[in-house]
Protein backbone atom coordinates (compact mmCIF):
# COMPACT_ATOMS: atom_id res chain seq x y z
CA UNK A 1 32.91 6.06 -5.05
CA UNK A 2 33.26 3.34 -7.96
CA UNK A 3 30.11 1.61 -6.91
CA UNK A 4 28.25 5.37 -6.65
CA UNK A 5 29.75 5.77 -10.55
CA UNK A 6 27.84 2.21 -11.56
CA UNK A 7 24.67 4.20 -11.12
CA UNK A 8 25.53 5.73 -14.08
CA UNK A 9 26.18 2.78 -16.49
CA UNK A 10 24.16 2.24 -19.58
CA UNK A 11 23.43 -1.95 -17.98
CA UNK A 12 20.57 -2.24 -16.08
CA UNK A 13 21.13 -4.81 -14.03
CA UNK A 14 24.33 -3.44 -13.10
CA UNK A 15 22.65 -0.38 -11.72
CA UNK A 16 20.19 -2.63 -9.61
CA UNK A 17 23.65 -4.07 -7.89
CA UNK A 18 25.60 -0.71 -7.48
CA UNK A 19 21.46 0.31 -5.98
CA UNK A 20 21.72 -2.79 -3.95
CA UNK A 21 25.11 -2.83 -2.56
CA UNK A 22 25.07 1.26 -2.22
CA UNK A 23 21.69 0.41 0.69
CA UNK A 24 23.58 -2.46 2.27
CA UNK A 25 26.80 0.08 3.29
CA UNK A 26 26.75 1.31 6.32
CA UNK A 27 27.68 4.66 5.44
CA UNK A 28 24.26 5.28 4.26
CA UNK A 29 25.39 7.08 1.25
CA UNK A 30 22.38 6.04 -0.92
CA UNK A 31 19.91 9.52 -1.17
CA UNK A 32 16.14 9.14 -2.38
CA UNK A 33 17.08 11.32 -5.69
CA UNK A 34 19.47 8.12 -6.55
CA UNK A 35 16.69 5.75 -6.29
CA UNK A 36 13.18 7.78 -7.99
CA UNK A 37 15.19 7.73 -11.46
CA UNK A 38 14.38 4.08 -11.64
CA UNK A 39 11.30 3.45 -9.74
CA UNK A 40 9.35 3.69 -13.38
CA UNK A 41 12.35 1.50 -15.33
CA UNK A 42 11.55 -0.33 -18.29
CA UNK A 43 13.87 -2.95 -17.01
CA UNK A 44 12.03 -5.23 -14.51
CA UNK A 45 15.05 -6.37 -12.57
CA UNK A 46 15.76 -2.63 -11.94
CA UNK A 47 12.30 -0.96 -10.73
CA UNK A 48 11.78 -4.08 -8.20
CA UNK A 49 15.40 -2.97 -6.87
CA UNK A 50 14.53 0.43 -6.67
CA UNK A 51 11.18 -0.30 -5.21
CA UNK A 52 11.86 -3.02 -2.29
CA UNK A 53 14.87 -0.22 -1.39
CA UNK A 54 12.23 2.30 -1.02
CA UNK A 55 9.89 0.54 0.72
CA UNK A 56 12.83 -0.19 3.44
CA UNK A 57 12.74 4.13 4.07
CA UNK A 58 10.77 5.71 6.02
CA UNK A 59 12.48 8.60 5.68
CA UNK A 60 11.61 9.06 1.85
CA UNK A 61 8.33 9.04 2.51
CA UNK A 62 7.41 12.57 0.78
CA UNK A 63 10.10 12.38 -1.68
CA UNK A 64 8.56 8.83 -2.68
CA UNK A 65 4.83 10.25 -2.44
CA UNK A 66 5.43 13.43 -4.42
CA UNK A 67 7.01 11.51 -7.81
CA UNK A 68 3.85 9.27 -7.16
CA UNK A 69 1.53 12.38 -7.31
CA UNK A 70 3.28 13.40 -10.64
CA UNK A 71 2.29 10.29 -12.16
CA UNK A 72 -0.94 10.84 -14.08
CA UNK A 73 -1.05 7.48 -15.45
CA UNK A 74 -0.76 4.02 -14.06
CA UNK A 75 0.86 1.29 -16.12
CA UNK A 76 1.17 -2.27 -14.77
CA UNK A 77 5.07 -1.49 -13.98
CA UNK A 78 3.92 1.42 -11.88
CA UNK A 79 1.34 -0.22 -9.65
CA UNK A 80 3.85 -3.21 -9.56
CA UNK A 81 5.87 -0.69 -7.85
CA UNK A 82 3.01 1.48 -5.73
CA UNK A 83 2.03 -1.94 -4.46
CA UNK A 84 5.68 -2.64 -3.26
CA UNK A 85 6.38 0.68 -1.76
CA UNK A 86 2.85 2.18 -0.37
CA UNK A 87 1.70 -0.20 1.72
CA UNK A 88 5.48 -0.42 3.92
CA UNK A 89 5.27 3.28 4.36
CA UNK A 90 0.92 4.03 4.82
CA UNK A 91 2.55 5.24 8.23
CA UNK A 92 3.32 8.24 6.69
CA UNK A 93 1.38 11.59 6.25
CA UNK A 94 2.60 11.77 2.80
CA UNK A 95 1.61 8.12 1.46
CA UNK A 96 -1.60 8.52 3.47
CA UNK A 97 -2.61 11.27 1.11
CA UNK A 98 -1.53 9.70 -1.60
CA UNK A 99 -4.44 6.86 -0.66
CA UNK A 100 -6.93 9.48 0.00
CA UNK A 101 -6.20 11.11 -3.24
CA UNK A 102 -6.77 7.74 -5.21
CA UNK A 103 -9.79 6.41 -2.86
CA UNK A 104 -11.52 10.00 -3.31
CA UNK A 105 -11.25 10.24 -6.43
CA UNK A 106 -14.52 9.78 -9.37
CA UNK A 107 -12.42 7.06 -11.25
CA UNK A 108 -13.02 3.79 -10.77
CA UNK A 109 -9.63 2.51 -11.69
CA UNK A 110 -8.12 4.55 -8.90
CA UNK A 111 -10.29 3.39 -6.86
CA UNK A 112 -9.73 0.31 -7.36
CA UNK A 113 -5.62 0.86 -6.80
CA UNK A 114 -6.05 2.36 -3.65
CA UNK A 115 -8.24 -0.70 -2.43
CA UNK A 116 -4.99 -3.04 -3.74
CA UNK A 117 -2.19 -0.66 -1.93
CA UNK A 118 -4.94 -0.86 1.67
CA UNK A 119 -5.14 -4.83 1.10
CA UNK A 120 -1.15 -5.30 1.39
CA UNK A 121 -1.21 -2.64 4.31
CA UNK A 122 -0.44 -4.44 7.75
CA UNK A 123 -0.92 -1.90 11.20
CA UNK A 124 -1.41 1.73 9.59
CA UNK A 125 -4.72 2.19 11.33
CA UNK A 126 -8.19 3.66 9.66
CA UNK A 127 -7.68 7.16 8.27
CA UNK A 128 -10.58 9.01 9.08
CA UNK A 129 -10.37 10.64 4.94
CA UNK A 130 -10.89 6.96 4.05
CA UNK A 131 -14.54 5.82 6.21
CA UNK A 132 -16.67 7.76 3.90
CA UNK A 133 -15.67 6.49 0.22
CA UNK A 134 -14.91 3.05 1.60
CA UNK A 135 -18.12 2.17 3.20
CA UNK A 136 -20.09 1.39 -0.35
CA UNK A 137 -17.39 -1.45 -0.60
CA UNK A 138 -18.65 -3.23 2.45
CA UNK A 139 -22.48 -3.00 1.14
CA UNK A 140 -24.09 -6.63 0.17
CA UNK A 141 -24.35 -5.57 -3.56
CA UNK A 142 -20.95 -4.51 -3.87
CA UNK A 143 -18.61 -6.10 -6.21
CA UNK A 144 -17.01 -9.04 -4.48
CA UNK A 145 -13.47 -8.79 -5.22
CA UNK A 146 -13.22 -4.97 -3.95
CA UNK A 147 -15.06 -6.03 -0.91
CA UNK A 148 -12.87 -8.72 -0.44
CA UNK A 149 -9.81 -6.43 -0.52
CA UNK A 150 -10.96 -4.22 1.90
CA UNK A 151 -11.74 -6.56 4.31
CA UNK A 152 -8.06 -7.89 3.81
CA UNK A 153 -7.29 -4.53 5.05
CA UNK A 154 -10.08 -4.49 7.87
CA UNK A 155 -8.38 -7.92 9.15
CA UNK A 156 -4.79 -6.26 9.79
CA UNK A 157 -6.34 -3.07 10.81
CA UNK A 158 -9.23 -2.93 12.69
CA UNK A 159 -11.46 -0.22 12.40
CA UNK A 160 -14.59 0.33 14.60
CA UNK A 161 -16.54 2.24 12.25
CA UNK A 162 -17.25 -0.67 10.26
CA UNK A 163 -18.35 -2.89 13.04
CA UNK A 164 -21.91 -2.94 12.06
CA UNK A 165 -21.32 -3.08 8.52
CA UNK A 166 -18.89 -6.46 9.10
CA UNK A 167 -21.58 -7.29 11.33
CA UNK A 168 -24.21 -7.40 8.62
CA UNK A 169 -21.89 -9.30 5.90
CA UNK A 170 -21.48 -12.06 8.42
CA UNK A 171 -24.93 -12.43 8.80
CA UNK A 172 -26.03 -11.98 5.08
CA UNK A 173 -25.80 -16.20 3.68
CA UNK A 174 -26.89 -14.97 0.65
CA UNK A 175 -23.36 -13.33 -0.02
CA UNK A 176 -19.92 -15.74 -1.10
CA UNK A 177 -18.79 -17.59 2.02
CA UNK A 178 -15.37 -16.25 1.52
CA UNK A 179 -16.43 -12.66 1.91
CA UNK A 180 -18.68 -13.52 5.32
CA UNK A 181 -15.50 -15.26 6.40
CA UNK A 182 -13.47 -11.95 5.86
CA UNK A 183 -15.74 -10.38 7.46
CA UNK A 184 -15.76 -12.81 11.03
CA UNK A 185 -11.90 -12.46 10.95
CA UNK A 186 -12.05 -8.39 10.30
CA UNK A 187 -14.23 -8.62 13.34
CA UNK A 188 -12.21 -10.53 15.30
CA UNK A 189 -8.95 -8.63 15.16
CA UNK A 190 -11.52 -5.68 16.19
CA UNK A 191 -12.17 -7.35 19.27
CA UNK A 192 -8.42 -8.79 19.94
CA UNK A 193 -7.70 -4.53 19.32
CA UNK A 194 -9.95 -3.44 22.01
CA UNK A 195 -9.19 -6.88 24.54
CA UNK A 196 -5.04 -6.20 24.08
CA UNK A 197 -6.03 -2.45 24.73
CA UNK A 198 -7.97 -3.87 28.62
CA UNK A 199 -4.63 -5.39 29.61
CA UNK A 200 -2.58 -2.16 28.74
């Protein structure tokens, strides 16, 4: 009960322990509502507390996506904390829509979030919402760095219905050597998918 009552102290970094040491007890008394307070903290030592704790619960997953949904702005401290949460739980319904939402939609600067939350996603699989507004990223005049992060994402999770599109960047020497090399290893988790899936 004491360490509960240090989530309600004026210190910071206090609250980031009595967060910490609250997730660490076995009695799992630590609830989502305790943790979404400081997810958008001023205090740096606080939202990173909040956020690696969040990413660590599945569970949340809605909670999490919904406060995300409210935001209608995205400061540096809030995709610092998207970036540590999202990709952990891109599992989940919830954070999946939260990715469709941003990778849909007409601004740029979304856009480009969703492509950083996909590029730190390991084994969450293609969405199906997420073929048609990605593919212009994988075209030979795209801009480089968003190409490059979503073939970061193509290399942890493979996704057939880029095939021919990897295909092409690998073959296209006119494009940086780093992006035709994304492209090879996207294409060869693809086929170490489909050669682990003949042995099962």
């Amino acid at each position: 009960e004491s360490t509960a009552s240090a989530l309600d102290a004026e210190n910071a970094l206090v609250i980031s322990g009595a967060l910490a040491a609250l997730d660490k007890m076995p009695s799992g008394t630590l609830e989502v509502l305790n943790v979404l307070a400081f997810l958008d903290s001023d205090n740096d030592v606080l939202r990173r507390t909040a956020a690696l704790i969040a990413s660590k619960h599945l569970k949340w997953d809605a909670a999490l996506a919904n406060r995300f949904f409210e935001w209608d702005s995205y400061s540096p401290h809030r995709i610092e904390t998207l970036t540590m949460v999202v990709p952990s739980l891109l599992s989940a319904p919830p954070m999946r829509d939260l990715v469709t939402s941003l990778v849909t939609d007409e601004d740029t600067a979304k856009n480009d979030l969703a492509l950083q939350l996909l590029a730190e996603a390991q084994d969450v699989g293609m969405d199906p919402a997420w073929v048609e507004p990605l593919s212009p990223f994988l075209l030979p005049e795209a801009d480089p760095i968003r190409r490059s992060l979503l073939l970061k994402f193509l290399s942890h999770n493979p996704a057939p219905q880029f095939h021919a599109d990897l295909q092409r960047l690998w073959n296209e020497e006119e494009l940086p050597l780093a992006n035709r090399l994304q492209a090879l290893v996207a294409l060869s988790a693809e086929k170490k998918e489909l050669s682990e899936t003949d042995f099962r």
